[in-house]
PDB file of N, CA and C in Angstrom:
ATOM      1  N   UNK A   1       0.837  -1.170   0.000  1.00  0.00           N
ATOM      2  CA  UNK A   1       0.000   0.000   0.000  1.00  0.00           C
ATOM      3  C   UNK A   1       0.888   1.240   0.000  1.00  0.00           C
ATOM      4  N   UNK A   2       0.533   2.205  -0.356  1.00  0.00           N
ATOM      5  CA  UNK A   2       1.181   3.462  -0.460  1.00  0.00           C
ATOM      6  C   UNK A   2       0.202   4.465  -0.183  1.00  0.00           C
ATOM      7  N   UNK A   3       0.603   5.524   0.590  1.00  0.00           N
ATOM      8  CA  UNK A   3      -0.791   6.569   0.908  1.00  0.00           C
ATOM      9  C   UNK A   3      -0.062   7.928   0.453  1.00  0.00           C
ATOM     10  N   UNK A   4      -0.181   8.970  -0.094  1.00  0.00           N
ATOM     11  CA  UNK A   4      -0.081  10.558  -0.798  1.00  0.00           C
ATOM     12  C   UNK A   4      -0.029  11.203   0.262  1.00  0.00           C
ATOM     13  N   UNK A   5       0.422  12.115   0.039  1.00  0.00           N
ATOM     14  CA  UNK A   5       0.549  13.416   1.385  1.00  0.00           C
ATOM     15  C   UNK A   5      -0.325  14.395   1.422  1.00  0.00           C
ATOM     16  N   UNK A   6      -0.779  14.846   2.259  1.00  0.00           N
ATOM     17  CA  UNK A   6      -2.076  15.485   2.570  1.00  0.00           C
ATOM     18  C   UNK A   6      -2.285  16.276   1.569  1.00  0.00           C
ATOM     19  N   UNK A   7      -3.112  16.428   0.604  1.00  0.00           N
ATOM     20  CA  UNK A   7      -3.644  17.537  -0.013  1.00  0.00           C
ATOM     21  C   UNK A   7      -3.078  17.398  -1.424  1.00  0.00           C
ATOM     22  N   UNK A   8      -1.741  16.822  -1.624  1.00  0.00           N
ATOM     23  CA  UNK A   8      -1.029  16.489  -3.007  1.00  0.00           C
ATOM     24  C   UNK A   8      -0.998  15.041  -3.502  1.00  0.00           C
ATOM     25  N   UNK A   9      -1.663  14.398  -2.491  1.00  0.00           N
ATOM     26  CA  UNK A   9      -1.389  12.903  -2.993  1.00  0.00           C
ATOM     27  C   UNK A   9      -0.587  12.420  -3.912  1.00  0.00           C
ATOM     28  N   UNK A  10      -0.970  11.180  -4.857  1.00  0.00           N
ATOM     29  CA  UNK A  10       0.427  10.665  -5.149  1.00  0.00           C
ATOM     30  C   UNK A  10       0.621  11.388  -6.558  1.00  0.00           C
ATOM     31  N   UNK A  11       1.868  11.166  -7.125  1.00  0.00           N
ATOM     32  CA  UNK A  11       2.343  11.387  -8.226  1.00  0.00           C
ATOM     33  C   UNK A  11       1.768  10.583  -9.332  1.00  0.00           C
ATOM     34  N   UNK A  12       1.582  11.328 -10.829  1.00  0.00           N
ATOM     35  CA  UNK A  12       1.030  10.810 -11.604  1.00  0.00           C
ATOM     36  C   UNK A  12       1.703   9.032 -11.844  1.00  0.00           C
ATOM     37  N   UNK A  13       3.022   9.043 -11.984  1.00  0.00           N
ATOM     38  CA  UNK A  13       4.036   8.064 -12.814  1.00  0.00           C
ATOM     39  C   UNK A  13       3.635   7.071 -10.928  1.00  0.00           C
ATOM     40  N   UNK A  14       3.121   7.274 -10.281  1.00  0.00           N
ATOM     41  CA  UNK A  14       3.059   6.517  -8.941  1.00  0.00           C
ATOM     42  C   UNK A  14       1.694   5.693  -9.120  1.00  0.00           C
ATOM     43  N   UNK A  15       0.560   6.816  -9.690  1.00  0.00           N
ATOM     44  CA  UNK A  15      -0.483   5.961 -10.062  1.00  0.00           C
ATOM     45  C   UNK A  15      -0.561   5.367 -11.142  1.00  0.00           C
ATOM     46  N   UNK A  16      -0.161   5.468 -11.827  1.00  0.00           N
ATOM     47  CA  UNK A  16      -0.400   4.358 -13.446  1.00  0.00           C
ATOM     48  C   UNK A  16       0.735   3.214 -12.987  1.00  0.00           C
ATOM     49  N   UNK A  17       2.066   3.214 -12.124  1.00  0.00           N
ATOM     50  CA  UNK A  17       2.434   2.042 -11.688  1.00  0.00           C
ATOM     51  C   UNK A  17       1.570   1.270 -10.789  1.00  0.00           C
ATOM     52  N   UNK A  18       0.276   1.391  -9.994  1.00  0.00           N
ATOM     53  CA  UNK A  18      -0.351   0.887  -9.277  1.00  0.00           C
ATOM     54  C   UNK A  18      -1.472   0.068  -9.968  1.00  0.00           C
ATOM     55  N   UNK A  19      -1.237  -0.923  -9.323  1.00  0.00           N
ATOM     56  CA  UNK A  19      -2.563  -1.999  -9.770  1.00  0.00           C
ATOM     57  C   UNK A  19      -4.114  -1.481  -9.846  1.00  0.00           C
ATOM     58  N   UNK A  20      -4.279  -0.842  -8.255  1.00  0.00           N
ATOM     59  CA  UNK A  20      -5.327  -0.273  -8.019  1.00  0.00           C
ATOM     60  C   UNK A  20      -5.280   1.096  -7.519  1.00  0.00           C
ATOM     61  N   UNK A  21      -6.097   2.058  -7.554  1.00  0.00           N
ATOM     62  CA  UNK A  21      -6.059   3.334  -6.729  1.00  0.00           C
ATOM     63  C   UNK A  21      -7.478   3.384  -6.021  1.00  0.00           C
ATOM     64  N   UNK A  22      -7.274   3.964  -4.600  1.00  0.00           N
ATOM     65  CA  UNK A  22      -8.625   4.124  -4.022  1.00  0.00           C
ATOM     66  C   UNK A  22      -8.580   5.525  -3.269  1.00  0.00           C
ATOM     67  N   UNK A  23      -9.701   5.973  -3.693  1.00  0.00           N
ATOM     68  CA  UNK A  23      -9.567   7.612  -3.059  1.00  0.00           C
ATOM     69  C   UNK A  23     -10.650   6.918  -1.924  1.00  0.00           C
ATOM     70  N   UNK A  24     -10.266   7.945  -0.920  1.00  0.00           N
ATOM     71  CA  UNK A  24     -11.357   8.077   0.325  1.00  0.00           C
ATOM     72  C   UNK A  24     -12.411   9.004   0.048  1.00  0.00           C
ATOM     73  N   UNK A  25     -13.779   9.381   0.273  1.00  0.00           N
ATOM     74  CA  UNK A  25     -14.647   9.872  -0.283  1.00  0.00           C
ATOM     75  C   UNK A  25     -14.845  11.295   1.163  1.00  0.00           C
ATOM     76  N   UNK A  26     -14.753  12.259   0.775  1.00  0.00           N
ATOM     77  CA  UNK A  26     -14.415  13.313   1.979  1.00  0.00           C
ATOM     78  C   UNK A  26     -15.749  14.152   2.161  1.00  0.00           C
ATOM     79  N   UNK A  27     -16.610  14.722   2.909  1.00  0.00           N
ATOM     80  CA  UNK A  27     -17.332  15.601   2.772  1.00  0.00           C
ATOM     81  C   UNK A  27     -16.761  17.007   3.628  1.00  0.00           C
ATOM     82  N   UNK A  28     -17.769  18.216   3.415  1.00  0.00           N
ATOM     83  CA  UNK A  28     -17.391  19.401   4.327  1.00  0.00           C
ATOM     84  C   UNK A  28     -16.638  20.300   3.714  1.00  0.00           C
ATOM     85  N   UNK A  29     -15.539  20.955   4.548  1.00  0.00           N
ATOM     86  CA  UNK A  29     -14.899  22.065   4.147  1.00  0.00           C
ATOM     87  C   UNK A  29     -13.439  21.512   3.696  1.00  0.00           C
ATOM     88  N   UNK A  30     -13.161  20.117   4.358  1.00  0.00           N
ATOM     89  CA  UNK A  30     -11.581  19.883   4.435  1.00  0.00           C
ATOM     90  C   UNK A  30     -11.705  18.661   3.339  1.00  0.00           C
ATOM     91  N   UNK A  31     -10.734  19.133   2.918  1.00  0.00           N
ATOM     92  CA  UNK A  31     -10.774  17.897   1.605  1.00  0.00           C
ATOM     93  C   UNK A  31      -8.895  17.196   1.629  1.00  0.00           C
ATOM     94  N   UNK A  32      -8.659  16.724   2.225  1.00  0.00           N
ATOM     95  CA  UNK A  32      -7.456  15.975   2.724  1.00  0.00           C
ATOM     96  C   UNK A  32      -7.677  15.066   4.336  1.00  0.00           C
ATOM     97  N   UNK A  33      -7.138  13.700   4.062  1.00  0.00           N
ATOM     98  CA  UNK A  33      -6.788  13.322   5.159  1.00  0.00           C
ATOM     99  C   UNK A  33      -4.923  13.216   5.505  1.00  0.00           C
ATOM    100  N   UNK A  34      -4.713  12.954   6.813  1.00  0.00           N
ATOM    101  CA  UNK A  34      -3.515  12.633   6.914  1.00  0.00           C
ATOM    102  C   UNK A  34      -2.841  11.714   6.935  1.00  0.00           C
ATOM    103  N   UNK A  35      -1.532  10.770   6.450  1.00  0.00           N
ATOM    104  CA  UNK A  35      -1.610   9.685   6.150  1.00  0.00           C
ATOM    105  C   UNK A  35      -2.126   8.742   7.071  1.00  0.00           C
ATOM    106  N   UNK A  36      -2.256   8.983   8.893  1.00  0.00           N
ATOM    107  CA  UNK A  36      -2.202   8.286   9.724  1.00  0.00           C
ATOM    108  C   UNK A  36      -3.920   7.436   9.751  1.00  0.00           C
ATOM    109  N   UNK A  37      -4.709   8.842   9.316  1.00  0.00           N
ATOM    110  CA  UNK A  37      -5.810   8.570   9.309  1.00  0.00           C
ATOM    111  C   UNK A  37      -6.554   7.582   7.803  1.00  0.00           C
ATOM    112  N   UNK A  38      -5.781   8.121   6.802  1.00  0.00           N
ATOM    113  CA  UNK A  38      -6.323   7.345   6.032  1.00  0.00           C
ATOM    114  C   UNK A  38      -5.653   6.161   6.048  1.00  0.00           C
ATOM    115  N   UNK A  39      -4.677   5.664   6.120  1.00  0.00           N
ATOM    116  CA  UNK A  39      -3.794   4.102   6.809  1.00  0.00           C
ATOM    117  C   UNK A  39      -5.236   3.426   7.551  1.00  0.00           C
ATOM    118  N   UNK A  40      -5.099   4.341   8.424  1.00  0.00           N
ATOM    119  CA  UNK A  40      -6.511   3.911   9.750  1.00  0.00           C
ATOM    120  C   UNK A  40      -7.487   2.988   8.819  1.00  0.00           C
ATOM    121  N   UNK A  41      -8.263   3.819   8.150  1.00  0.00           N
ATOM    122  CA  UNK A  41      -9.389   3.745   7.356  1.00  0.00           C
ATOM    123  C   UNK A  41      -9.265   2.986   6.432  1.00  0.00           C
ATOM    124  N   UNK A  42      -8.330   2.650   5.474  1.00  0.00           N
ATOM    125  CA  UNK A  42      -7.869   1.369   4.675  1.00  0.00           C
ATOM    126  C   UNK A  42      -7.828  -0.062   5.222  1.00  0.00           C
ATOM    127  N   UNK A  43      -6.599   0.382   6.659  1.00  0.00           N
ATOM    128  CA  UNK A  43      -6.319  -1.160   6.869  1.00  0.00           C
ATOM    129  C   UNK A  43      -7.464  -1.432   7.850  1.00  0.00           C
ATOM    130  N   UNK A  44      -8.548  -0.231   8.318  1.00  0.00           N
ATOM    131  CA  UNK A  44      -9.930  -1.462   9.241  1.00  0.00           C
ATOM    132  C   UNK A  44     -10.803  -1.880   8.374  1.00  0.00           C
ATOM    133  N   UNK A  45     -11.005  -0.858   6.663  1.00  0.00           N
ATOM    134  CA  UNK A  45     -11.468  -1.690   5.864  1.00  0.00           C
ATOM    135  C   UNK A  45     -11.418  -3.424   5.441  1.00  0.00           C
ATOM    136  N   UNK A  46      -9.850  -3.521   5.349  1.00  0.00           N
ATOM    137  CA  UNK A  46      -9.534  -4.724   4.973  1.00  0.00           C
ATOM    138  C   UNK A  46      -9.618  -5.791   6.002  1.00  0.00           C
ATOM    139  N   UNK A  47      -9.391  -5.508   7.584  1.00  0.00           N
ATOM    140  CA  UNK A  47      -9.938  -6.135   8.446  1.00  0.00           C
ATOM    141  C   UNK A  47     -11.650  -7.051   8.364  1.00  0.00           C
ATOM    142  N   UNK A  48     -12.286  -5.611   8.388  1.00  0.00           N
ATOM    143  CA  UNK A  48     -13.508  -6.128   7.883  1.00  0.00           C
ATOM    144  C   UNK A  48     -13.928  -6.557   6.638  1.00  0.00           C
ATOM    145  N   UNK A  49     -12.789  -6.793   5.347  1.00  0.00           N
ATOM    146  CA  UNK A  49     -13.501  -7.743   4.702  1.00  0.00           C
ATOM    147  C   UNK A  49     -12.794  -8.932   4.777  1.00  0.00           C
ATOM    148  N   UNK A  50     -11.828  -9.074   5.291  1.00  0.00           N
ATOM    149  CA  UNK A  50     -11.439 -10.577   4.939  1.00  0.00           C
ATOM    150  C   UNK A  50     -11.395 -11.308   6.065  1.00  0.00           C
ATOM    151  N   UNK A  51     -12.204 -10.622   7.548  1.00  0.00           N
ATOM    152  CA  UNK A  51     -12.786 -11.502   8.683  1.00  0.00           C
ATOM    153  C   UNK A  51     -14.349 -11.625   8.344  1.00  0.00           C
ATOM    154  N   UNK A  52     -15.004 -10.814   7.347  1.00  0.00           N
ATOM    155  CA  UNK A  52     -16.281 -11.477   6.953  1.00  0.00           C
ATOM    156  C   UNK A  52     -15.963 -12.338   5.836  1.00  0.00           C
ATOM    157  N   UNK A  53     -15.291 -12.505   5.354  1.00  0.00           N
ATOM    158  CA  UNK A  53     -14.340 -13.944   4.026  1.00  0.00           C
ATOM    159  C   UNK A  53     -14.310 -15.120   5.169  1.00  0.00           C
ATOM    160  N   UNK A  54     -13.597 -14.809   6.641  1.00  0.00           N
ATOM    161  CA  UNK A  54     -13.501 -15.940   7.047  1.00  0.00           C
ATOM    162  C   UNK A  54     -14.362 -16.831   7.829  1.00  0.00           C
ATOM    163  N   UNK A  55     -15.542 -15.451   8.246  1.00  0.00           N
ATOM    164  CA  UNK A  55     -16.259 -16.189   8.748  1.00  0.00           C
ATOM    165  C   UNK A  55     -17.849 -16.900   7.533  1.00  0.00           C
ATOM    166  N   UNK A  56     -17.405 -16.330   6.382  1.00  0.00           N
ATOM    167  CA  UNK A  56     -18.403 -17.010   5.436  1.00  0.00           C
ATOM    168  C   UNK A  56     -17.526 -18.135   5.075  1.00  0.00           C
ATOM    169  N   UNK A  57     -16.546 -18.434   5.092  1.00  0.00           N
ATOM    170  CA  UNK A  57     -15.973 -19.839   4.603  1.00  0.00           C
ATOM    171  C   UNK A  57     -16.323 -20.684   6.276  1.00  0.00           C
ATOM    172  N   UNK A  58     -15.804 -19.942   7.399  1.00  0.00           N
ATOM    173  CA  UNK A  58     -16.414 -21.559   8.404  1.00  0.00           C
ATOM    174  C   UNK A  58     -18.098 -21.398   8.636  1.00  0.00           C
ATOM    175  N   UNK A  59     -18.643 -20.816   8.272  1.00  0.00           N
ATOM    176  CA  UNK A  59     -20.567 -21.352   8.179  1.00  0.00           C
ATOM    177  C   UNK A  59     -20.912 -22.029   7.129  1.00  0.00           C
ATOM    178  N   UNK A  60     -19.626 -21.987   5.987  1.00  0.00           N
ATOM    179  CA  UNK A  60     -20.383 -22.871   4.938  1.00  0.00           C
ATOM    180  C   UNK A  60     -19.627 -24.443   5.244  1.00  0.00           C
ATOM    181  N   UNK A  61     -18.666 -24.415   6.327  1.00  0.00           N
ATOM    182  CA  UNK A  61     -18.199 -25.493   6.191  1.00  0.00           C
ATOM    183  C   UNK A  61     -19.016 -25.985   7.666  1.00  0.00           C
ATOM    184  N   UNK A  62     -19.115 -25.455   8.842  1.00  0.00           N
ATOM    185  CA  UNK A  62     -20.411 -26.001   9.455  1.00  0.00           C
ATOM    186  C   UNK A  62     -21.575 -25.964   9.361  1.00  0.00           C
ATOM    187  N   UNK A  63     -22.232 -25.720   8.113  1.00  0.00           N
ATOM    188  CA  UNK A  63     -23.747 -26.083   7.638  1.00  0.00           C
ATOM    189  C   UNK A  63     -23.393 -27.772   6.451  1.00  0.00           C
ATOM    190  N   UNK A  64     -22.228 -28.136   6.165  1.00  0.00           N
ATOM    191  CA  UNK A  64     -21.968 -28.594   5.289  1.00  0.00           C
ATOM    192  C   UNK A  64     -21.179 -29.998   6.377  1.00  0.00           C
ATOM    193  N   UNK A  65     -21.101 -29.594   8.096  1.00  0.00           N
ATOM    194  CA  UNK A  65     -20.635 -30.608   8.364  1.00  0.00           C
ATOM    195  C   UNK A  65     -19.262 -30.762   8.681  1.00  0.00           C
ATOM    196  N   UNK A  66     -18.504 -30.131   8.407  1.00  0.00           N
ATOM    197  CA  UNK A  66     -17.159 -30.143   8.254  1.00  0.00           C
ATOM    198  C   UNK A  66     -16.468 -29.273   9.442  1.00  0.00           C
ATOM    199  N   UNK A  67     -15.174 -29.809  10.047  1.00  0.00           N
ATOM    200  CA  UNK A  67     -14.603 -29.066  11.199  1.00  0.00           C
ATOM    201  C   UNK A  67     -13.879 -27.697  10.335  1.00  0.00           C
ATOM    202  N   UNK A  68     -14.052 -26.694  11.558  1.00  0.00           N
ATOM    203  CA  UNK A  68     -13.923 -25.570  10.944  1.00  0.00           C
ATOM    204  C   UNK A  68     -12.964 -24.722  11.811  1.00  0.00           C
ATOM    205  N   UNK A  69     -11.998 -23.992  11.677  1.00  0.00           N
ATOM    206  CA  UNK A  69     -11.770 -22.891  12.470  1.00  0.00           C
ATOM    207  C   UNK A  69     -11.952 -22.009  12.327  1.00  0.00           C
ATOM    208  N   UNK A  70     -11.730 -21.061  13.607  1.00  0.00           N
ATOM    209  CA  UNK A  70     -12.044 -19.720  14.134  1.00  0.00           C
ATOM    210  C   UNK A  70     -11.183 -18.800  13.530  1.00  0.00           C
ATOM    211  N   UNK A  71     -11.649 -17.492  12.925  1.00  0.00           N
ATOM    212  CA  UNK A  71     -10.655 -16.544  11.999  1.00  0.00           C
ATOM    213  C   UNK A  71      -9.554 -16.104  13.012  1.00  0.00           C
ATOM    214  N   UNK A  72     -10.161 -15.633  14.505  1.00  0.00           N
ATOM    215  CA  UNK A  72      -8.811 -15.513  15.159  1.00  0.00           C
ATOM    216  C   UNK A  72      -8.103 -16.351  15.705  1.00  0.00           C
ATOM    217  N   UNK A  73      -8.565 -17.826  15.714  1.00  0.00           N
ATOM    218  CA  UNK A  73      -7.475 -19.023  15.990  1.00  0.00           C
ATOM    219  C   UNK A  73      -6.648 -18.650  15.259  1.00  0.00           C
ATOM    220  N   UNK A  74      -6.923 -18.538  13.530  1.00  0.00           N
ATOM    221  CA  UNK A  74      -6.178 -18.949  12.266  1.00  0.00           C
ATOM    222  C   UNK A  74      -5.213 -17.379  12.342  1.00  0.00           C
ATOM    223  N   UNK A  75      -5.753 -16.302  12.657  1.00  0.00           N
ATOM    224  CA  UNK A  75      -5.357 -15.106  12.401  1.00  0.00           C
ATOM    225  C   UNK A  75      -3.841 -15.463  13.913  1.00  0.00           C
ATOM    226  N   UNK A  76      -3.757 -16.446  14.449  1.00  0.00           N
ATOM    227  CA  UNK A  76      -2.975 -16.305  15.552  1.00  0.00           C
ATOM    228  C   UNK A  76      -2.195 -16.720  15.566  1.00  0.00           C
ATOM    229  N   UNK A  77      -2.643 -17.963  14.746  1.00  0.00           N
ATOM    230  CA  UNK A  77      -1.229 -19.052  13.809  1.00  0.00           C
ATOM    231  C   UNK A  77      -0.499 -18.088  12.711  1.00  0.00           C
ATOM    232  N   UNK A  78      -0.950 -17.145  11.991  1.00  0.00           N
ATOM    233  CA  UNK A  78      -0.456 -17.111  10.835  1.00  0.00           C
ATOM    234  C   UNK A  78      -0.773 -15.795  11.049  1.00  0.00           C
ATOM    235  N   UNK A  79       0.665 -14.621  11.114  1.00  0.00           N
ATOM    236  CA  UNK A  79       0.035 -12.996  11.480  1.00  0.00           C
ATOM    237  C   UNK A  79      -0.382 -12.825  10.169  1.00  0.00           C
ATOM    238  N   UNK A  80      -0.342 -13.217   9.034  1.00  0.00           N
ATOM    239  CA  UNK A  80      -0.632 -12.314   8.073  1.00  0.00           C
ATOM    240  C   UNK A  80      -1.905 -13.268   7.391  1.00  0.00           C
ATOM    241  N   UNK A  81      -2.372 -13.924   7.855  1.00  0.00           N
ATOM    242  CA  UNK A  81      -3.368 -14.535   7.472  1.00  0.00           C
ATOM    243  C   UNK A  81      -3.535 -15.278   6.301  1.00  0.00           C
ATOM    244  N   UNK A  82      -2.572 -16.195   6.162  1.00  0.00           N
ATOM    245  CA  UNK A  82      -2.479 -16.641   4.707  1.00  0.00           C
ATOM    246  C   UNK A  82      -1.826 -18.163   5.483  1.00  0.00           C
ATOM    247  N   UNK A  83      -1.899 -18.945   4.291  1.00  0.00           N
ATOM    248  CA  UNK A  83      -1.471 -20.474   4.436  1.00  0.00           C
ATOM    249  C   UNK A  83      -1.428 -21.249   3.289  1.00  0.00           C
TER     250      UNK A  83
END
C-alpha cells in the first residue's frame, strides 16, 4: 500500500504504476486526510472484509458438516493470514 501526502497525494508516474487506486470519499470544508488517518481507514477496511471472508468460509463449512476454524485461531497461527 502506499498513501499521498495530505492535499497532493500521489504522483502521476506513482499511479499508473499501481494496480489499483482508491480515493477516500471526503465531505465538508476539508478535503485531505492525513496519512495516519487514512492508513486507519484502509487497513480497518480490509480487516472487515477478509474476517467477513472468514467467517463465510467456516458457516459454509459447518452447515456442510465439516470441522472448521475460528478466523482468530487462524489469524494467531499465521500474522498475516495466509497459508
Amino acid at each position: 500500500m502506499i498513501f499521498g501526502e495530505e492535499g497532493v497525494g500521489l504522483t502521476k508516474k506513482t499511479l499508473e504504476t499501481a494496480d489499483y487506486a482508491v480515493e477516500i470519499p471526503q465531505f465538508g470544508s476539508v478535503r485531505s486526510l492525513n496519512v495516519g488517518t487514512s492508513s486507519g481507514i484502509v487497513i480497518l477496511q480490509l480487516y472487515f472484509f477478509f474476517n467477513s471472508i472468514f467467517f463465510f468460509l467456516a458457516t459454509c463449512l459447518a452447515v456442510a458438516g465439516m470441522s472448521c476454524i475460528s478466523p482468530i485461531a487462524f489469524a494467531e497461527d499465521n500474522a498475516f493470514g495466509l497459508k
